[in-house]
Each structure stands twice: as C-alpha cells, then as structure tokens.
Protein backbone atom coordinates (compact mmCIF):
# COMPACT_ATOMS: atom_id res chain seq x y z
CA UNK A 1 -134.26 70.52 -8.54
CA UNK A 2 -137.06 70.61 -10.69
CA UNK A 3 -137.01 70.76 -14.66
CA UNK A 4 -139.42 72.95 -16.94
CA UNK A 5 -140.55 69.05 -18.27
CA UNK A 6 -141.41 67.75 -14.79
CA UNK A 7 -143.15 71.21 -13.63
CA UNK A 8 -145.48 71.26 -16.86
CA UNK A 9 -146.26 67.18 -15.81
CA UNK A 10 -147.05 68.19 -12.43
CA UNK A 11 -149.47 71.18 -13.80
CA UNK A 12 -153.12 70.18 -11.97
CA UNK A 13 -156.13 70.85 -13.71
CA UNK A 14 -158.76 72.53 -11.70
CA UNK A 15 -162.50 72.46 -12.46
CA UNK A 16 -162.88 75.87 -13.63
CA UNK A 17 -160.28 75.02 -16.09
CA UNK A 18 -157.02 76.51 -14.13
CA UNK A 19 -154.09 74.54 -14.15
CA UNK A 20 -151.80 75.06 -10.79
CA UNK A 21 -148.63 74.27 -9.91
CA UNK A 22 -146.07 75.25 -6.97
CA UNK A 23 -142.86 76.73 -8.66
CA UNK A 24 -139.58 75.41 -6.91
CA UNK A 25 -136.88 77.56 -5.10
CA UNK A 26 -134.86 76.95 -8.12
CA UNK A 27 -136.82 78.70 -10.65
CA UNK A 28 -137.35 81.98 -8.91
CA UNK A 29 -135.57 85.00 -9.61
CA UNK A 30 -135.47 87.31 -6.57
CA UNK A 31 -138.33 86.92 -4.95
CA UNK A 32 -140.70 85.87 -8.21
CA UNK A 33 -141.02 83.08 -10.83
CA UNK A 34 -138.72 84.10 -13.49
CA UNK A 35 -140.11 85.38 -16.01
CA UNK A 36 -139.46 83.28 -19.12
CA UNK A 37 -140.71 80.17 -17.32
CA UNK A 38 -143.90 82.35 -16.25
CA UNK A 39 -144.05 82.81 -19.87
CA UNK A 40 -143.47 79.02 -20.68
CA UNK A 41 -146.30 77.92 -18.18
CA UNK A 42 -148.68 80.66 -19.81
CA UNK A 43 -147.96 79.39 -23.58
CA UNK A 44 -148.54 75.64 -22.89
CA UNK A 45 -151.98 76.54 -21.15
CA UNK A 46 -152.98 78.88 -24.50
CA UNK A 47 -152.04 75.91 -26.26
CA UNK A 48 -154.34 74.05 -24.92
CA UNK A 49 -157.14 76.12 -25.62
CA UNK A 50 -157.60 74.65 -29.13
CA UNK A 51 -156.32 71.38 -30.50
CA UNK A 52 -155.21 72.75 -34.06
CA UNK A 53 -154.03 75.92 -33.34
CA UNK A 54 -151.30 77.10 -35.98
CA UNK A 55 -147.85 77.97 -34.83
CA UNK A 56 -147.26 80.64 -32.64
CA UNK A 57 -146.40 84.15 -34.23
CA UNK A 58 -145.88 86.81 -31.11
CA UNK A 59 -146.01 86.90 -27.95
CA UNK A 60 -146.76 90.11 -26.05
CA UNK A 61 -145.69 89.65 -22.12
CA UNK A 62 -146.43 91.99 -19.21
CA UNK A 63 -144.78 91.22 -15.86
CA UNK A 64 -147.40 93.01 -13.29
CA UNK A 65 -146.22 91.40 -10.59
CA UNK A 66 -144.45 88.82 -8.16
CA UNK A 67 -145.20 85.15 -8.80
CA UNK A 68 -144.18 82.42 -6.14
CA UNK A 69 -145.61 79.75 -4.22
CA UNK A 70 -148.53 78.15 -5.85
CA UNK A 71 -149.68 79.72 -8.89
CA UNK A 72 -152.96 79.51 -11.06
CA UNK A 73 -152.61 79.59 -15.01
CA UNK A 74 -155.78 80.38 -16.94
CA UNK A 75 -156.22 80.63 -20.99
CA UNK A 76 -158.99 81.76 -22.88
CA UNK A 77 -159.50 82.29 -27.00
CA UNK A 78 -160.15 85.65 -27.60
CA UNK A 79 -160.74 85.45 -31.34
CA UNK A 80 -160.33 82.66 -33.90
CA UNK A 81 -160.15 83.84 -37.77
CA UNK A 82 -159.42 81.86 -40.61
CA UNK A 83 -155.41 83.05 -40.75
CA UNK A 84 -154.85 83.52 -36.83
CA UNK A 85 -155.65 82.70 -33.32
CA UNK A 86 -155.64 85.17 -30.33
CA UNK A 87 -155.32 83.61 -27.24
CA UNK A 88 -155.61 85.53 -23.64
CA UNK A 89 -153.37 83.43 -20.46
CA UNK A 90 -153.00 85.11 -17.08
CA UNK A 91 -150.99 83.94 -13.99
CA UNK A 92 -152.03 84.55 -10.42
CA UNK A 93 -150.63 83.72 -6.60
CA UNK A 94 -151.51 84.67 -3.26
CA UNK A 95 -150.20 88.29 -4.21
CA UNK A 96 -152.57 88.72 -6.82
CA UNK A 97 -152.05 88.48 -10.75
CA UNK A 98 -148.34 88.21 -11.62
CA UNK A 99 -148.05 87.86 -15.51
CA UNK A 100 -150.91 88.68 -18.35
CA UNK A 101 -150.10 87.71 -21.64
CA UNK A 102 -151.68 87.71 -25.29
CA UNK A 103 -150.59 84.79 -27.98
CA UNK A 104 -151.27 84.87 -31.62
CA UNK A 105 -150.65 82.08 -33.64
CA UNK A 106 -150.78 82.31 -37.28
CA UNK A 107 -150.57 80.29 -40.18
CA UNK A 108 -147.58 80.16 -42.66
CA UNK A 109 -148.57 81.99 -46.00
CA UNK A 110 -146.44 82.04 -49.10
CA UNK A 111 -144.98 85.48 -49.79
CA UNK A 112 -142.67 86.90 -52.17
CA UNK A 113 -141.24 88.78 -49.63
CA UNK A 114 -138.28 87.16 -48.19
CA UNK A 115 -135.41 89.19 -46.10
CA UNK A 116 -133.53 88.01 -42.94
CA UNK A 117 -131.24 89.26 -40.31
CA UNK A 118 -127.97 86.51 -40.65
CA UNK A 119 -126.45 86.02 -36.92
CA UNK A 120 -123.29 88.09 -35.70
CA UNK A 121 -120.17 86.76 -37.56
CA UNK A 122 -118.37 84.49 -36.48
CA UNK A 123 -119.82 83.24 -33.88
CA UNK A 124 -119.77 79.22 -34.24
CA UNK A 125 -121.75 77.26 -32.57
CA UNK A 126 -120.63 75.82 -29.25
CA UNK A 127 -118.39 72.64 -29.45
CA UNK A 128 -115.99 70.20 -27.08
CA UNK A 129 -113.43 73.29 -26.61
CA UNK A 130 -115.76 75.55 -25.21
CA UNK A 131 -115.95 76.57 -21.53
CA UNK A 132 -119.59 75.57 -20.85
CA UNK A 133 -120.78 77.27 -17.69
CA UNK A 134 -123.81 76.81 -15.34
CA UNK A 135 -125.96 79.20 -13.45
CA UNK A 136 -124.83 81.53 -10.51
CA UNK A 137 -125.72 80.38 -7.68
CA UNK A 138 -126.79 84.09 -6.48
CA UNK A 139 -129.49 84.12 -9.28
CA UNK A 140 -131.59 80.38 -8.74
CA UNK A 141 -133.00 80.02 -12.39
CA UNK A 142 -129.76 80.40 -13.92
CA UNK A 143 -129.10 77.03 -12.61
CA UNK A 144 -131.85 75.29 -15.10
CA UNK A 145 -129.50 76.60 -18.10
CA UNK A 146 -126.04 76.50 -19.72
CA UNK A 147 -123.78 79.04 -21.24
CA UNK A 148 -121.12 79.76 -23.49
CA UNK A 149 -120.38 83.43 -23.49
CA UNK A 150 -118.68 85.39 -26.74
CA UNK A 151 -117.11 88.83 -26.49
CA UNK A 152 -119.97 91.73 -27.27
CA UNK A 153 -119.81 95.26 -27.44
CA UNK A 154 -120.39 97.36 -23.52
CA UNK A 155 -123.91 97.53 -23.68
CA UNK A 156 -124.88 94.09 -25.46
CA UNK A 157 -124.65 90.67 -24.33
CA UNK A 158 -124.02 87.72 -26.80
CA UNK A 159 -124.54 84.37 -25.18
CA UNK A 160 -125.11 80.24 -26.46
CA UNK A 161 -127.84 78.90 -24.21
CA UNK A 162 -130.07 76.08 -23.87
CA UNK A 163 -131.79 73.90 -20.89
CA UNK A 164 -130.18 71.77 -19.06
CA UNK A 165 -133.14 69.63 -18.87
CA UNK A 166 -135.43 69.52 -22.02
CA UNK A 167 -136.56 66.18 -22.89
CA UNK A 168 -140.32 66.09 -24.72
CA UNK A 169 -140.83 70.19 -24.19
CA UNK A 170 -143.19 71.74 -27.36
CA UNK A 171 -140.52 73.55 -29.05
CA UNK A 172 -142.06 76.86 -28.93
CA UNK A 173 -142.78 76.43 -25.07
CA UNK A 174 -139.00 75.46 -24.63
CA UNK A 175 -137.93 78.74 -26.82
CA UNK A 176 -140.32 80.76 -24.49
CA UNK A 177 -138.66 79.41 -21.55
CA UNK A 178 -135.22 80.59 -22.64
CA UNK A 179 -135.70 83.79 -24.76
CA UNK A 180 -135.91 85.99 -21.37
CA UNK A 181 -132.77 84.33 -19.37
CA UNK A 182 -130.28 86.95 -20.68
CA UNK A 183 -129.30 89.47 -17.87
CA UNK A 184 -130.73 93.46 -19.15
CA UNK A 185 -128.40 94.60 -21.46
CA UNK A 186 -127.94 97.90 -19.42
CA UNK A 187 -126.94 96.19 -16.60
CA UNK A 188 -123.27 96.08 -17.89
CA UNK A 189 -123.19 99.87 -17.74
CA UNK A 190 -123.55 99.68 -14.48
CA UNK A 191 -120.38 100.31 -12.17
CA UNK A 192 -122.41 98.32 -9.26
CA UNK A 193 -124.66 95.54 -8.90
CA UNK A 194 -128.67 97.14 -8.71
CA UNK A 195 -132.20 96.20 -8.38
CA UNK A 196 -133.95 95.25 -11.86
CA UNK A 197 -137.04 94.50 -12.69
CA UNK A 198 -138.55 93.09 -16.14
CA UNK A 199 -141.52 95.44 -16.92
CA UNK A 200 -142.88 94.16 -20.58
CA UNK A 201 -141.52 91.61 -23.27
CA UNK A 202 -142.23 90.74 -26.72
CA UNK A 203 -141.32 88.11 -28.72
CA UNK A 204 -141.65 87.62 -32.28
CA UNK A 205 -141.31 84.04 -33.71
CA UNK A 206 -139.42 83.88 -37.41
CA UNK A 207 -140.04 80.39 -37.59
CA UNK A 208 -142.87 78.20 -37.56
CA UNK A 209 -140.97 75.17 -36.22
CA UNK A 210 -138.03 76.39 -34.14
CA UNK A 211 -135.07 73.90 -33.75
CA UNK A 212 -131.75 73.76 -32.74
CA UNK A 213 -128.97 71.67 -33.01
CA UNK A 214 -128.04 69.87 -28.75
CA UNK A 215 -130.49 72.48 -27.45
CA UNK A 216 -128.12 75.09 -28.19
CA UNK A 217 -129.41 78.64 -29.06
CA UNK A 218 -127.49 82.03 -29.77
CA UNK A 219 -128.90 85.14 -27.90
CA UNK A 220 -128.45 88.43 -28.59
CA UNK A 221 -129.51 91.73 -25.97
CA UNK A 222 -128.66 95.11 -26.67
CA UNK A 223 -129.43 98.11 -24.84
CA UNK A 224 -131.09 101.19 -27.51
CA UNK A 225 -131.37 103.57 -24.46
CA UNK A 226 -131.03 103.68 -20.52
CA UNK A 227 -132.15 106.30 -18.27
CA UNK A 228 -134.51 107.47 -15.68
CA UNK A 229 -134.77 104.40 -14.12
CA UNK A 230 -135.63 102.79 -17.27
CA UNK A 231 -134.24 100.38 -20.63
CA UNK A 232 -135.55 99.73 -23.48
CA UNK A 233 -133.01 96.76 -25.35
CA UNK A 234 -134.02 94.56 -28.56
CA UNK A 235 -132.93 90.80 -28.17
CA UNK A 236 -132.69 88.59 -31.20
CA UNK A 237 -132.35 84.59 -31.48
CA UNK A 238 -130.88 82.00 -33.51
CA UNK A 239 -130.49 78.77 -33.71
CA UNK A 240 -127.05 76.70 -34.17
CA UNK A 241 -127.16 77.09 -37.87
CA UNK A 242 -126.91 80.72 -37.92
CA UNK A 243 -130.99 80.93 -39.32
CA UNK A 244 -132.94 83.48 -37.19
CA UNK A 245 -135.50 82.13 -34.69
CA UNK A 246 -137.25 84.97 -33.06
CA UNK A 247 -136.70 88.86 -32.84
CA UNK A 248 -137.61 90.91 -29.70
CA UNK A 249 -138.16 93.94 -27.32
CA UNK A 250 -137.98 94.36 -23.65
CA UNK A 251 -138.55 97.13 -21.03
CA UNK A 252 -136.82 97.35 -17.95
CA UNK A 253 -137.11 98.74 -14.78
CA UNK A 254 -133.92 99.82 -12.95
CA UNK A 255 -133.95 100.48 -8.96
CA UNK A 256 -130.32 102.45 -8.63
C-alpha cells in the first residue's frame, strides 16, 4: 500500500523537467489512475512552477484517457498577471496523454460581496458513534479513504471523507485528491451495476486555506440530468465546521 504522501516523495525529477512516478495497484480505478489522485499529482507539479504562487482558485480537469504504470507529469505557466496565475500540467503513460489540466491561482481581494451556501442540515460532523467504513475492495482507491455515509435523496450522495494517510500533504493537493472519490451521482439510478467513466471535472476553491477538523470533509454529488449515455451532477464540499470549501461540476460517461 502506498499513500498519496509517499507517492508525491517518490515523484523523480527528469531533466526536461518531468517528474515520474509508477502509480500502485491500489490507486487505480478500473484499469486507470483514479482520477482525483491524477489530479493531486498534476496540482503539486503546477505548484512548483513558481515559488509564490497565490492560492489556488479553479481547477478545470479533463480525463482523456487511461493512466497506469509509470506516468510523466509536466507543468508549465501559461500566464502570470498581477491578480492571478495560469498554470498548464499534463499527465502521460505508455498509452499516451491521460489527464490535461489548467490551474489558476488567485489572490484574495477584499469585496463587499459576501454570500455562502451553509452545508445540508444536520449533518454533524463524524464522531466515536459513527460507523466509519473503508474502501471496497472491488474499487482499489477506495481503500486510501474513509467514510461515514448520511441518508441523501435517490439521485445524490452525501458522504464524510478524508485520507487515511495524510501526514505533511499541501492542503489544496490533499483536497484535490479527495474532491473526485464520490461514486457519479447517477449511478444510484441505476437498477444494475455499469461501466462509468469520468469525462471532465471542475473544481472551484471557496477558500484560500482549506482545513478540516481529523481530515474529515463533507461531500455532496447530485445528479441535474442523466441520459444518453451521459451525467452532468454538481458536487459541493465542506469542511467539519459546516463553512464551504469548494463548489463543483462533473461530466460523466455511462457505458449501459
């Protein structure tokens, strides 16, 4: 078993400025990397593009294809302006590129503008009654994580989540890693189990220093529409407290 702290230790830089790294059996899903440690492994490289690089704001995630084995992670600055960073990273294996991804980082401005979304009520935070569960064993990943699950309406999933190893991660690198491990939404509309595939995924940080209280985070997926072979859902975030940590949108493919 391999953690998302000893994988990002064991990243190798390459001379052209690559970092590589062989992802274990027990972070694929399926047959690829899944995809929010994909994600994780392309944010720490765009950090490293720049050493004062403000905190991230989005995210913008496109899954083109299968990542296992050894992959290569590469980060470049796109554009640097005096309120935000854009920042290019792109994963590749022997099949070819697997994940492209853009990362803007912004800094925090003073606004008179202040609204938030509070989290669903009540959902309290997870504690020494709880029935803490780990991964399936039919799904690899899932075993990196733990869960406490809360009722949720047919097409939603409401879940506490957090690493199961997590020690010294960036904090925005460890959100990345967990904001995509909810099952699709649509999936629980489905009378049997079927072939899914994560097609795009944005994430929105609310926060410019996410925490959380014993790694524990609230997720939220809900499915807006499902048909032809395809879901679109919204996901939100928050931490222990209740505050909101990210807001977000994902397409899915679905095979059946």
């Amino acid at each position: 078993m391999s953690g998302l702290p000893a994988l990002i230790a064991a990243l190798v830089p390459a001379s052209d400025g690559a970092l590589s790294v062989a992802i274990p059996d027990n972070w694929l899903q399926g047959r690829t990397c899944y995809g929010g440690l994909s994600a994780a492994l392309a944010l720490h490289a765009a950090k490293r593009v720049a050493p004062d690089l403000p905190p991230l704001r989005s995210a913008q995630v496109a899954f083109v294809g299968p990542l296992s084995g050894t992959v290569r992670v590469r980060a470049r600055l796109l554009r640097r302006g005096r309120n935000a960073a854009f920042v290019h990273a792109a994963i590749e294996s022997e099949a070819g590129l697997g994940l492209s991804a853009t990362f803007v980082f912004m800094r925090v401005a003073d606004s008179h503008i202040d609204h938030a979304v509070a989290a669903p009520a009540p959902v309290p935070a997870p504690g020494s009654g709880d029935v803490v569960t780990g991964g399936l064993p039919a799904v690899a990943f899932t075993q990196n994580f733990e869960f406490v699950d809360h009722p949720a309406a047919p097409a939603e999933w409401l879940r506490w989540v957090r690493l199961t190893d997590r020690a010294g991660l960036d904090p925005e690198v460890e959100l990345m890693a967990i904001g995509d491990c909810l099952p699709p939404a649509a999936l629980k509309l489905a009378d049997r189990l079927i072939p899914l595939s994560s097609l795009t995924w944005q994430l929105d940080l609310l926060a410019a220093a996410p925490v959380s209280a014993d790694g524990w985070w609230l997720l939220q997926a809900t499915t807006d529409h499902a048909r032809h072979g395809g879901s679109s859902q919204r996901m939100a975030i928050w931490n222990a407290a209740g505050d909101p940590v990210a807001a977000q949108m994902q397409s899915v493919a679905l095979f059946g």
